[in-house]
C-alpha atoms as a PDB file:
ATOM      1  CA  UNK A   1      81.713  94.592   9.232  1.00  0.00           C
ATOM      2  CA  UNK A   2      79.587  94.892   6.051  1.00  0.00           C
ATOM      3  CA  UNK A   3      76.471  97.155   6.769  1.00  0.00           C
ATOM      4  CA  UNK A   4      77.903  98.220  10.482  1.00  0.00           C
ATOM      5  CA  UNK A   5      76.996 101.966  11.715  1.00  0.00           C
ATOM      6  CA  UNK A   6      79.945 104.138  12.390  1.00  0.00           C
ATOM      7  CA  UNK A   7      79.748 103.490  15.872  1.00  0.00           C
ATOM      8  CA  UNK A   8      80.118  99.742  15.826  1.00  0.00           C
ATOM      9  CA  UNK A   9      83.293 100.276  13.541  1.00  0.00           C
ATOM     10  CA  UNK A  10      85.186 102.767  15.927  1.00  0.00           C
ATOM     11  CA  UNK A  11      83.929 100.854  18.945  1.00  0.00           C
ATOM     12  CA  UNK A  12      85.385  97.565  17.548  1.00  0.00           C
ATOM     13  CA  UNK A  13      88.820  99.687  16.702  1.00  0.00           C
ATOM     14  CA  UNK A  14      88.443 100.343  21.019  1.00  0.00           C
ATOM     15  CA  UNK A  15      88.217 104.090  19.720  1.00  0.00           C
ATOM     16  CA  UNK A  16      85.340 106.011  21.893  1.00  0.00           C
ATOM     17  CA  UNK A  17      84.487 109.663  22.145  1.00  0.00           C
ATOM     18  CA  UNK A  18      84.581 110.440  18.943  1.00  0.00           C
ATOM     19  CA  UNK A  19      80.982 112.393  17.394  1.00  0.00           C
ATOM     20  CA  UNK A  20      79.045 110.995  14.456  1.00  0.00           C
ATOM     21  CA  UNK A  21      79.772 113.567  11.843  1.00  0.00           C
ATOM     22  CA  UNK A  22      83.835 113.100  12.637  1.00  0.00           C
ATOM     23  CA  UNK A  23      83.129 109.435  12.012  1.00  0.00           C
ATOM     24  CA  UNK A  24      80.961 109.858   8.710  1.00  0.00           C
ATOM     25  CA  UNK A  25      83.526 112.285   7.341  1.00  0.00           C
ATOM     26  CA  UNK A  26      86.597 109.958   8.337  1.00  0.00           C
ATOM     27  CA  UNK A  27      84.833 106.721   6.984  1.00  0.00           C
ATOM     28  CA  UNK A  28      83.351 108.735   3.373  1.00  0.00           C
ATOM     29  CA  UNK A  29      87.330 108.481   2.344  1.00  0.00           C
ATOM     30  CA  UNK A  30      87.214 104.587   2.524  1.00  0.00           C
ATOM     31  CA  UNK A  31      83.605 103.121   2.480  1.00  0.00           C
ATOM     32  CA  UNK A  32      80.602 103.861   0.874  1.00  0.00           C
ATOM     33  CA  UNK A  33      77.133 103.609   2.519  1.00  0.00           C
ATOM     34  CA  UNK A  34      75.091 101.307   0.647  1.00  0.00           C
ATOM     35  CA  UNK A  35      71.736  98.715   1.256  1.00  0.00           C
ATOM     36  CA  UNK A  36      71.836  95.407   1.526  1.00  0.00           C
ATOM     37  CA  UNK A  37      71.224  93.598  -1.905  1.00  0.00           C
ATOM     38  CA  UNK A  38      67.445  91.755  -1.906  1.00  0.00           C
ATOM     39  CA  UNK A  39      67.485  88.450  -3.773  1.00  0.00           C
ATOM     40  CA  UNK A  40      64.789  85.866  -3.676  1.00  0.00           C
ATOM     41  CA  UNK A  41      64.987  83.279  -1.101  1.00  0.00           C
ATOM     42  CA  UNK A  42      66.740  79.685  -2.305  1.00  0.00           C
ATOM     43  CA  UNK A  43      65.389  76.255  -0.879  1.00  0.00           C
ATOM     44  CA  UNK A  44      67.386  73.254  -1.631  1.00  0.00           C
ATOM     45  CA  UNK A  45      65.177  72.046  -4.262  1.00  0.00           C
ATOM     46  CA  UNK A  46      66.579  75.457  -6.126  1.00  0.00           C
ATOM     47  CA  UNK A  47      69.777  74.955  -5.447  1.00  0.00           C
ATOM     48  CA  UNK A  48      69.719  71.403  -7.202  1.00  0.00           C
ATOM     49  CA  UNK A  49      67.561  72.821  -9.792  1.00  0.00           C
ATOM     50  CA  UNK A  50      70.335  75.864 -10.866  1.00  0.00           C
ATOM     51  CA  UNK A  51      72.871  73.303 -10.334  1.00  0.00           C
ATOM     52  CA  UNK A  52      71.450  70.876 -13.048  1.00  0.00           C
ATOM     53  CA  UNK A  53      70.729  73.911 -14.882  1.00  0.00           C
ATOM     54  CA  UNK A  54      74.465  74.900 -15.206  1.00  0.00           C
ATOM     55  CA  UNK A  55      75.279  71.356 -16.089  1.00  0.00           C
ATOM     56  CA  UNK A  56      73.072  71.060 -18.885  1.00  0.00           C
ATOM     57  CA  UNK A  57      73.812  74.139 -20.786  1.00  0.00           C
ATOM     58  CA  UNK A  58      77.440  74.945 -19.849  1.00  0.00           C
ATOM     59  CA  UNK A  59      78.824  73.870 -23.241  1.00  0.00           C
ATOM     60  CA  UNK A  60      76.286  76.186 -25.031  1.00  0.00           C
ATOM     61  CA  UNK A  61      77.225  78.704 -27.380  1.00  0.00           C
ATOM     62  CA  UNK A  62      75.456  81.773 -25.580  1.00  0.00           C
ATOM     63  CA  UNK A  63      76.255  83.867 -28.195  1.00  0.00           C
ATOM     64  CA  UNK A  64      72.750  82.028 -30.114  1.00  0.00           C
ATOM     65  CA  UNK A  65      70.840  83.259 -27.417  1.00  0.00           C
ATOM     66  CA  UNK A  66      68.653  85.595 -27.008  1.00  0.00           C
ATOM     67  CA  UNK A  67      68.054  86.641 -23.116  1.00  0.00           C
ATOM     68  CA  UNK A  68      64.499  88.435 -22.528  1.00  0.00           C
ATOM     69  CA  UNK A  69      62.608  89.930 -19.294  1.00  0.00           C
ATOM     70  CA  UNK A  70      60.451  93.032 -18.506  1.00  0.00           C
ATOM     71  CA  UNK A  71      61.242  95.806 -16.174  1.00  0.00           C
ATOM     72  CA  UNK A  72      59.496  98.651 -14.622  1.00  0.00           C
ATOM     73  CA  UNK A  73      59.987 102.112 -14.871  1.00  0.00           C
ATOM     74  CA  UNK A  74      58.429 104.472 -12.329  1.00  0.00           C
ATOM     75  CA  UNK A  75      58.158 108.445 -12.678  1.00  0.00           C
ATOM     76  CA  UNK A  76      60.124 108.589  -9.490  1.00  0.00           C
ATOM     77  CA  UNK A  77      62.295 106.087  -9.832  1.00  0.00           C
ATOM     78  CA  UNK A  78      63.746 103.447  -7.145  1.00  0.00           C
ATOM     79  CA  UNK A  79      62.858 104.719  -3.496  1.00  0.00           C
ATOM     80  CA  UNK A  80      66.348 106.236  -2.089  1.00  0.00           C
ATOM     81  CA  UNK A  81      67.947 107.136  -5.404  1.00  0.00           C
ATOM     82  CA  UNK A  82      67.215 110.598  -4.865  1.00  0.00           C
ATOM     83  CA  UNK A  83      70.173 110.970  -2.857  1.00  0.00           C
ATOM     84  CA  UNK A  84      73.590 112.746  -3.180  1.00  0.00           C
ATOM     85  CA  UNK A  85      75.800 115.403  -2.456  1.00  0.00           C
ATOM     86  CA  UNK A  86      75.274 119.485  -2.138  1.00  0.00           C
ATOM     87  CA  UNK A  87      77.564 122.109  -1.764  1.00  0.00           C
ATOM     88  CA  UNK A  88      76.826 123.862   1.556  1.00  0.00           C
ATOM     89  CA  UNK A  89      74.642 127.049   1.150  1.00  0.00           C
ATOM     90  CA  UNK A  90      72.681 125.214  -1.177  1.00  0.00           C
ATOM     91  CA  UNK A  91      69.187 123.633  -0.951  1.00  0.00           C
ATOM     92  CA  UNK A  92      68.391 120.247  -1.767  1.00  0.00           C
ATOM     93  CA  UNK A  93      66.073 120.114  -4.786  1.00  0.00           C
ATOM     94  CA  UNK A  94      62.436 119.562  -4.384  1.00  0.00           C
ATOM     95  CA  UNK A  95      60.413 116.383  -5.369  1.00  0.00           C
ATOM     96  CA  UNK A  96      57.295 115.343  -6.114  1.00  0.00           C
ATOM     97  CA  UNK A  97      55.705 113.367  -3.812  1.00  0.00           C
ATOM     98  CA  UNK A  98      53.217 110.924  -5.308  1.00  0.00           C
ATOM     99  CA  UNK A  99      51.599 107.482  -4.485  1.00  0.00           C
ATOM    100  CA  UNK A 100      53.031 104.288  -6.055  1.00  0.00           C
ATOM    101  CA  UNK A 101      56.168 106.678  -7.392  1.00  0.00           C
ATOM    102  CA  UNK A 102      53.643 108.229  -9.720  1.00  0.00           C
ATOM    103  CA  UNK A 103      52.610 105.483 -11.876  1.00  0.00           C
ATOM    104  CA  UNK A 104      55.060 103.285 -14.364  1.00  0.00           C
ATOM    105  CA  UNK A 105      55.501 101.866 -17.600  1.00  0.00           C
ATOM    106  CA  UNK A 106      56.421  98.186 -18.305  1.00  0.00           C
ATOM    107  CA  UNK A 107      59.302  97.808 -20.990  1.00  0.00           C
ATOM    108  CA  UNK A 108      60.093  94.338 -22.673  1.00  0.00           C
ATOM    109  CA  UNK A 109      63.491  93.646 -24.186  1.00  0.00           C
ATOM    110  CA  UNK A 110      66.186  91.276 -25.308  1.00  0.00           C
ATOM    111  CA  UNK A 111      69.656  90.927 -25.915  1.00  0.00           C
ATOM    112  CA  UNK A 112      71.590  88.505 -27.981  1.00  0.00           C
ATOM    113  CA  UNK A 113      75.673  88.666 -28.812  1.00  0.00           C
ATOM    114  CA  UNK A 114      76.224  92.276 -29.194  1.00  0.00           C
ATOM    115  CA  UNK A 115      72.875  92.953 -30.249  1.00  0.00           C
ATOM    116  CA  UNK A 116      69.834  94.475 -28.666  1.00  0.00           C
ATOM    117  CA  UNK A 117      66.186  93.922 -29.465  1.00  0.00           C
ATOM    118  CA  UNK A 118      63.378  96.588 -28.499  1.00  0.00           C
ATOM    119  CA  UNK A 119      62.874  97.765 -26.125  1.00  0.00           C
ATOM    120  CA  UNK A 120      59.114  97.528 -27.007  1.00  0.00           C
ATOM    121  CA  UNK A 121      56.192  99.317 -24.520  1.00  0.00           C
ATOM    122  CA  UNK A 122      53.651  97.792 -22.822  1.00  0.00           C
ATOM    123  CA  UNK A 123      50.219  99.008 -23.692  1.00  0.00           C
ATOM    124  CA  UNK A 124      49.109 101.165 -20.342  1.00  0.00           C
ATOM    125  CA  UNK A 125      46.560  99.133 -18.874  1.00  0.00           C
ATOM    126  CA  UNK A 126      47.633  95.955 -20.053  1.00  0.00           C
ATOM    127  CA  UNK A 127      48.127  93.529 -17.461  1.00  0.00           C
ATOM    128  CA  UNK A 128      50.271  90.679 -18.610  1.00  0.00           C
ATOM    129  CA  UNK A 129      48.513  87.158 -18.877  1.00  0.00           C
ATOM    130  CA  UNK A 130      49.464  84.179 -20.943  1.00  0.00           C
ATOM    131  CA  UNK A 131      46.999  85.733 -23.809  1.00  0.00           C
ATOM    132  CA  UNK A 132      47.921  89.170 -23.555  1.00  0.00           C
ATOM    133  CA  UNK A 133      51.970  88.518 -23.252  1.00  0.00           C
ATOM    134  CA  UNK A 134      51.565  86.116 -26.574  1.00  0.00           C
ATOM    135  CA  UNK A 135      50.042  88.739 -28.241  1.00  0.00           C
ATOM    136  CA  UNK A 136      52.961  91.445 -27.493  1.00  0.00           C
ATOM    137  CA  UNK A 137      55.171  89.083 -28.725  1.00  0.00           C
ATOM    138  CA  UNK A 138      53.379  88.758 -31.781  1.00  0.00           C
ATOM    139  CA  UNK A 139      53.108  92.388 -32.333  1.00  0.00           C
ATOM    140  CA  UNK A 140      56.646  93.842 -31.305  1.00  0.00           C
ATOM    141  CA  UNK A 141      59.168  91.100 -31.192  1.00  0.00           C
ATOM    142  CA  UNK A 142      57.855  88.931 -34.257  1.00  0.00           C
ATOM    143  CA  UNK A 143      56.878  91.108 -36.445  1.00  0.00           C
ATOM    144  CA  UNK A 144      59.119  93.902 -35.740  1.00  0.00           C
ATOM    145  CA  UNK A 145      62.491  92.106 -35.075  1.00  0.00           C
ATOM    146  CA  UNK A 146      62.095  88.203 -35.624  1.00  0.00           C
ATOM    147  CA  UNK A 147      61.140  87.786 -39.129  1.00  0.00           C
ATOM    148  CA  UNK A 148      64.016  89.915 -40.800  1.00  0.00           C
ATOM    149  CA  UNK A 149      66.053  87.443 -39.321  1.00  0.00           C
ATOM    150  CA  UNK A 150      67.789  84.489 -41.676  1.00  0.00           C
ATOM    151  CA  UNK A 151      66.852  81.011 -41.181  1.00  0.00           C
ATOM    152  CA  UNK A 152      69.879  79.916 -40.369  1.00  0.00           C
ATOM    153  CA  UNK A 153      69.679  82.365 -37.378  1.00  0.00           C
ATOM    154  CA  UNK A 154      66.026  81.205 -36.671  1.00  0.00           C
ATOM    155  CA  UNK A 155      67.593  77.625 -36.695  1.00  0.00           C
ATOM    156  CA  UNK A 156      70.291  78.472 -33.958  1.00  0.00           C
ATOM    157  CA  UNK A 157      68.521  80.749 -31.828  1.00  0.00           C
ATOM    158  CA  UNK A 158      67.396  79.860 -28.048  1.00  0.00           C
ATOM    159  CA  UNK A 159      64.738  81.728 -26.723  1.00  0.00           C
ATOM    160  CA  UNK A 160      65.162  82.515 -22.807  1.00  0.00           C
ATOM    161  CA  UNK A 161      62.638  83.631 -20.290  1.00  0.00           C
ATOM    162  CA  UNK A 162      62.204  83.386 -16.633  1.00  0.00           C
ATOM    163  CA  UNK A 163      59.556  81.737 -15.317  1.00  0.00           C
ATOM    164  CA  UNK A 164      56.570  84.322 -14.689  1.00  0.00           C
ATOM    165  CA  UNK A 165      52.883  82.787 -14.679  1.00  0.00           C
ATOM    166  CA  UNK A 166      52.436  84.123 -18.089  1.00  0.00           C
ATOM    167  CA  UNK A 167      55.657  82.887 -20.067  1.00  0.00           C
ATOM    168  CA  UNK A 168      55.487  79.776 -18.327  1.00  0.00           C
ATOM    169  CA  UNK A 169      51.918  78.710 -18.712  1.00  0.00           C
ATOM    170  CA  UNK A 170      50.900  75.449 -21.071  1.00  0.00           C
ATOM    171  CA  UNK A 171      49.364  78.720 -23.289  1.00  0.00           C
ATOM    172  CA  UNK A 172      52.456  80.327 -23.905  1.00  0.00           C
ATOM    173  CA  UNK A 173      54.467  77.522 -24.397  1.00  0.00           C
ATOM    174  CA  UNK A 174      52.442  75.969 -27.089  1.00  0.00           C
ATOM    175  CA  UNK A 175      52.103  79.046 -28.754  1.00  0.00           C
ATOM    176  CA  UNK A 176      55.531  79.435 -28.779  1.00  0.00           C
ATOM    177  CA  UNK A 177      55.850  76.385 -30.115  1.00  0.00           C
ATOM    178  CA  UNK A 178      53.584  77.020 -33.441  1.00  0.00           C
ATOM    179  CA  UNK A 179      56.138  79.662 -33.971  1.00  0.00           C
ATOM    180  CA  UNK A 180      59.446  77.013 -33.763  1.00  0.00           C
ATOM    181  CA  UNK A 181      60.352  78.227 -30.216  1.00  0.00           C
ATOM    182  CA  UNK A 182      60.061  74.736 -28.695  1.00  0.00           C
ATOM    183  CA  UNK A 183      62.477  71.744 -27.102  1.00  0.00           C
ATOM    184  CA  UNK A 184      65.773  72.805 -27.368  1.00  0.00           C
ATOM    185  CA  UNK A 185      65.161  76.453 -28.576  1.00  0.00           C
ATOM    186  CA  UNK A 186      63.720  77.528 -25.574  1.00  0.00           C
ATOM    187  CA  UNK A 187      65.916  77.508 -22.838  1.00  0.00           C
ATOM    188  CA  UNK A 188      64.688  75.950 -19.604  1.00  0.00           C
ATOM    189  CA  UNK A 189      65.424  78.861 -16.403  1.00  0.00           C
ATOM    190  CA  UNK A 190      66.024  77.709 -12.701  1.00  0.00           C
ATOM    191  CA  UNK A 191      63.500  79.010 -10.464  1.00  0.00           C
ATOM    192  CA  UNK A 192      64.108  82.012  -8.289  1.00  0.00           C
ATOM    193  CA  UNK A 193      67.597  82.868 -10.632  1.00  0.00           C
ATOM    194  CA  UNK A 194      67.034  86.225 -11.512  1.00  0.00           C
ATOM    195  CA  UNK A 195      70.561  87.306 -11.085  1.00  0.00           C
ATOM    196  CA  UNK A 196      71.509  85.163 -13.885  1.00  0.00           C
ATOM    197  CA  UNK A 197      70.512  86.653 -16.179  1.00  0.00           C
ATOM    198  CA  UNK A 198      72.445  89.062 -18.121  1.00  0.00           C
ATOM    199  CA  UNK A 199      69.565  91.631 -18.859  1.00  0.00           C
ATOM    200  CA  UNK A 200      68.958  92.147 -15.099  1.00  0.00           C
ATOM    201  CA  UNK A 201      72.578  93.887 -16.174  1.00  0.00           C
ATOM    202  CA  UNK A 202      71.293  96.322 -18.701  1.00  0.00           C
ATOM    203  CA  UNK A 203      68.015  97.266 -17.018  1.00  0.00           C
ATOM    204  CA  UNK A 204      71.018  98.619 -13.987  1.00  0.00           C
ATOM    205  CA  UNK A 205      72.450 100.594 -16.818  1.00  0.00           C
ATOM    206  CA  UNK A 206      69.000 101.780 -18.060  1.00  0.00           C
ATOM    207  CA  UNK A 207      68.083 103.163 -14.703  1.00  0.00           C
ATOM    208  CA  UNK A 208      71.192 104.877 -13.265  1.00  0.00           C
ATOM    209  CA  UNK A 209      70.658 107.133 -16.408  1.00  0.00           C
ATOM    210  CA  UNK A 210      67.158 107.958 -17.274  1.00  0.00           C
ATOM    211  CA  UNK A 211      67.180 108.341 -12.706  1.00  0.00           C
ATOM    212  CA  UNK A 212      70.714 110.464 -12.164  1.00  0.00           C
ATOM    213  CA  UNK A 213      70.630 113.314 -10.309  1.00  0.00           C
ATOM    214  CA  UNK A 214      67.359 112.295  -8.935  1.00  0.00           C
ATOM    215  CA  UNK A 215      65.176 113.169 -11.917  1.00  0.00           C
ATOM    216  CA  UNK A 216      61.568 112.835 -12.155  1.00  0.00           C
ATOM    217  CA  UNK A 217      59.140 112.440 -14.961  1.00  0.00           C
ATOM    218  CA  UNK A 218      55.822 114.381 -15.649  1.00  0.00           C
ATOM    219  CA  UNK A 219      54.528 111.855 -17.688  1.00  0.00           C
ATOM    220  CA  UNK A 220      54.601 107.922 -19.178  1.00  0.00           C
ATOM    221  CA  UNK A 221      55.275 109.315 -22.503  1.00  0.00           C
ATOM    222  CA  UNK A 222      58.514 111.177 -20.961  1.00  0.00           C
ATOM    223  CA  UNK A 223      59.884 108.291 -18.980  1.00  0.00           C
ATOM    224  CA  UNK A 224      59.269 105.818 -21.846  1.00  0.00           C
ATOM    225  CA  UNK A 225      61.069 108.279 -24.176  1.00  0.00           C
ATOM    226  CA  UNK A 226      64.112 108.271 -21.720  1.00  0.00           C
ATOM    227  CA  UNK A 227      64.270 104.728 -21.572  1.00  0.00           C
ATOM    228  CA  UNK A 228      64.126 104.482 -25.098  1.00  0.00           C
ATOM    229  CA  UNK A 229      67.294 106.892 -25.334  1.00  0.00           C
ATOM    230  CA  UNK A 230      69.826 105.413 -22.513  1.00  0.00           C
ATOM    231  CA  UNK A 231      69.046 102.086 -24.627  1.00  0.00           C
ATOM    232  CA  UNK A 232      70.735 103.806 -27.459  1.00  0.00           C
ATOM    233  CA  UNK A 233      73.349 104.969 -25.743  1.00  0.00           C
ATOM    234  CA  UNK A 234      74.088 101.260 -24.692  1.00  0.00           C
ATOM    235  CA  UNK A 235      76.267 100.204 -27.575  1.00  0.00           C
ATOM    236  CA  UNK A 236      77.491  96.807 -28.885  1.00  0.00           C
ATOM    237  CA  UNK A 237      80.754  96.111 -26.697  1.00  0.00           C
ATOM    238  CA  UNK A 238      78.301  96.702 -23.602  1.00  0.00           C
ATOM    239  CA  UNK A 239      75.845  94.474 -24.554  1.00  0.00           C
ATOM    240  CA  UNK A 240      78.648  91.874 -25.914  1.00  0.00           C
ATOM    241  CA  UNK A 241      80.406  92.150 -22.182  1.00  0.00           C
ATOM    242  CA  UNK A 242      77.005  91.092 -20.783  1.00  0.00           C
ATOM    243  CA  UNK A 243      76.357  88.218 -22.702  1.00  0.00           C
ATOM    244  CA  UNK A 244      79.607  86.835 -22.538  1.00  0.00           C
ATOM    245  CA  UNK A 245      79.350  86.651 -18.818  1.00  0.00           C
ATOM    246  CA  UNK A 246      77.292  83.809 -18.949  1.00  0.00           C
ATOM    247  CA  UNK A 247      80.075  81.166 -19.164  1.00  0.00           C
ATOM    248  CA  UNK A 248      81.703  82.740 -15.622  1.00  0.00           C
ATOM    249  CA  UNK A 249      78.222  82.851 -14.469  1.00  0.00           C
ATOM    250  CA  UNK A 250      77.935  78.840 -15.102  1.00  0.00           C
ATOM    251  CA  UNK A 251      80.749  78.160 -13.990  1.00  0.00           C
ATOM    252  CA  UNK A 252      80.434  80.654 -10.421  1.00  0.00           C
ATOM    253  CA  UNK A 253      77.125  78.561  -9.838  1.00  0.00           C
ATOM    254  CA  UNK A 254      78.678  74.941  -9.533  1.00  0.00           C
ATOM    255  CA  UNK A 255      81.794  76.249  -7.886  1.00  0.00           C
ATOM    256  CA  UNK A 256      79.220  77.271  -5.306  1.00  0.00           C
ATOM    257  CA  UNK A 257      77.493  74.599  -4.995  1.00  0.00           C
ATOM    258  CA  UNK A 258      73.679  75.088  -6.300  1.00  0.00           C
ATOM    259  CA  UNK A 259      73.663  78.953  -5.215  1.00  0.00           C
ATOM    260  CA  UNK A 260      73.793  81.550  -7.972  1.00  0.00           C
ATOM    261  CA  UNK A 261      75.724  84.779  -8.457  1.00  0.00           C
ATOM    262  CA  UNK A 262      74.973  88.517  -7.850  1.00  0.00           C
ATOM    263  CA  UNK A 263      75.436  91.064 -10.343  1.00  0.00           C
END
């Protein structure tokens, strides 16, 4: 009974009587109390779009490429994470209470074999359009990361992204195009997939640290400098074990039949 209350789960065991905090302290030694997972909503037309997805790049060596995305960091963090256990005499901390979880900072990054690139900042302020994204790209990923790499590897790479307004735009892609990210290097990406992609993975890891214990952040200079540290402490084999997944994660999608996996 995924997601039942207590109540429903001792009722359907014919056991009655019994008070809440009894059943909270008898089920905390077996289940855990958690949300239900939010994942964009799949049509058919998805479903046979991640299925010919799968088919057409199952024999690829993902180990050439290079899986991007942005993610958000709050000063708050995730609404609910703030949550835990005291010992009893204590107080729960107090929090800061602030509109819109105090403001954020946008973080671009990639990750390719056991490697990862960035992560990079977003200006503050910058709103991400077909012009503007090119131009980060230009400034952080190019010139900071992509030309120190071999030709060979430029020659073998595939460049992924999801399918936001501004990577997807006729802008963008030609642009990335007069750079030799075109055709075959730049991996097509099923609509409404988000879970497949491995990155979704490390931005998880990201965020249980720079957020345990419920902290908060005084500043976008503070929570951009945490970010920056838990991706150091994210080392090779981590990153490796996420984008070797991608072959089960294939593989998961046509056993199911055009839906895609959760994390």
């Amino acid at each position: 009974m995924p997601l039942a209350t207590s109540l429903a789960i001792f009722q359907s065991c014919n056991i009655t009587g019994v008070p809440k905090s009894t059943r909270c302290a008898i089920l905390r030694d077996m289940a855990k109390v958690r949300k239900a997972e939010r994942r964009p909503p799949l049509n058919k037309t998805h479903k046979l779009k991640g299925q010919d997805w799968a088919k057409k790049y199952l024999k690829t060596n993902f180990s050439k490429v290079l899986w991007t995305d942005e993610m958000r960091v709050s000063l708050d963090g995730p609404d609910g994470w703030a949550r835990g256990w005291i010992g009893k005499g204590q107080r729960a901390p107090v929090r800061l209470r602030r509109q819109q979880g105090g403001g954020g900072v946008l973080v671009w990054a990639g990750i390719i074999k056991d490697e990862l690139v960035g992560p990079f900042r977003v200006e503050d302020g910058v709103k991400l359009n077909s012009q503007s994204y090119c131009q980060f790209l230009e400034d952080t990923f190019f010139k900071q990361w992509y030309r120190k790499k071999s030709a060979s590897f430029k020659k073998n790479m595939i460049f992924m992204q999801d399918n936001a307004p501004s990577h997807a735009s006729k802008y963008s892609t030609a642009w990335l195009a007069r750079k030799g990210i075109k055709e075959e290097k730049l991996m097509t990406w099923p609509p409404c997939s988000p879970d497949l992609n491995p990155i979704e993975n490390l931005w998880s890891i990201i965020k249980c640290e720079i957020y345990k214990e419920g902290k908060q952040y005084t500043s976008l200079n503070s929570v951009w400098e945490a970010v920056v540290a838990a991706a150091r402490n994210v080392d090779g084999e981590q990153i490796k074990t996420l984008t070797e997944s991608m072959d089960g994660r294939l593989l998961s999608v046509l056993a199911k039949k055009g839906g895609y996996i959760g994390r």
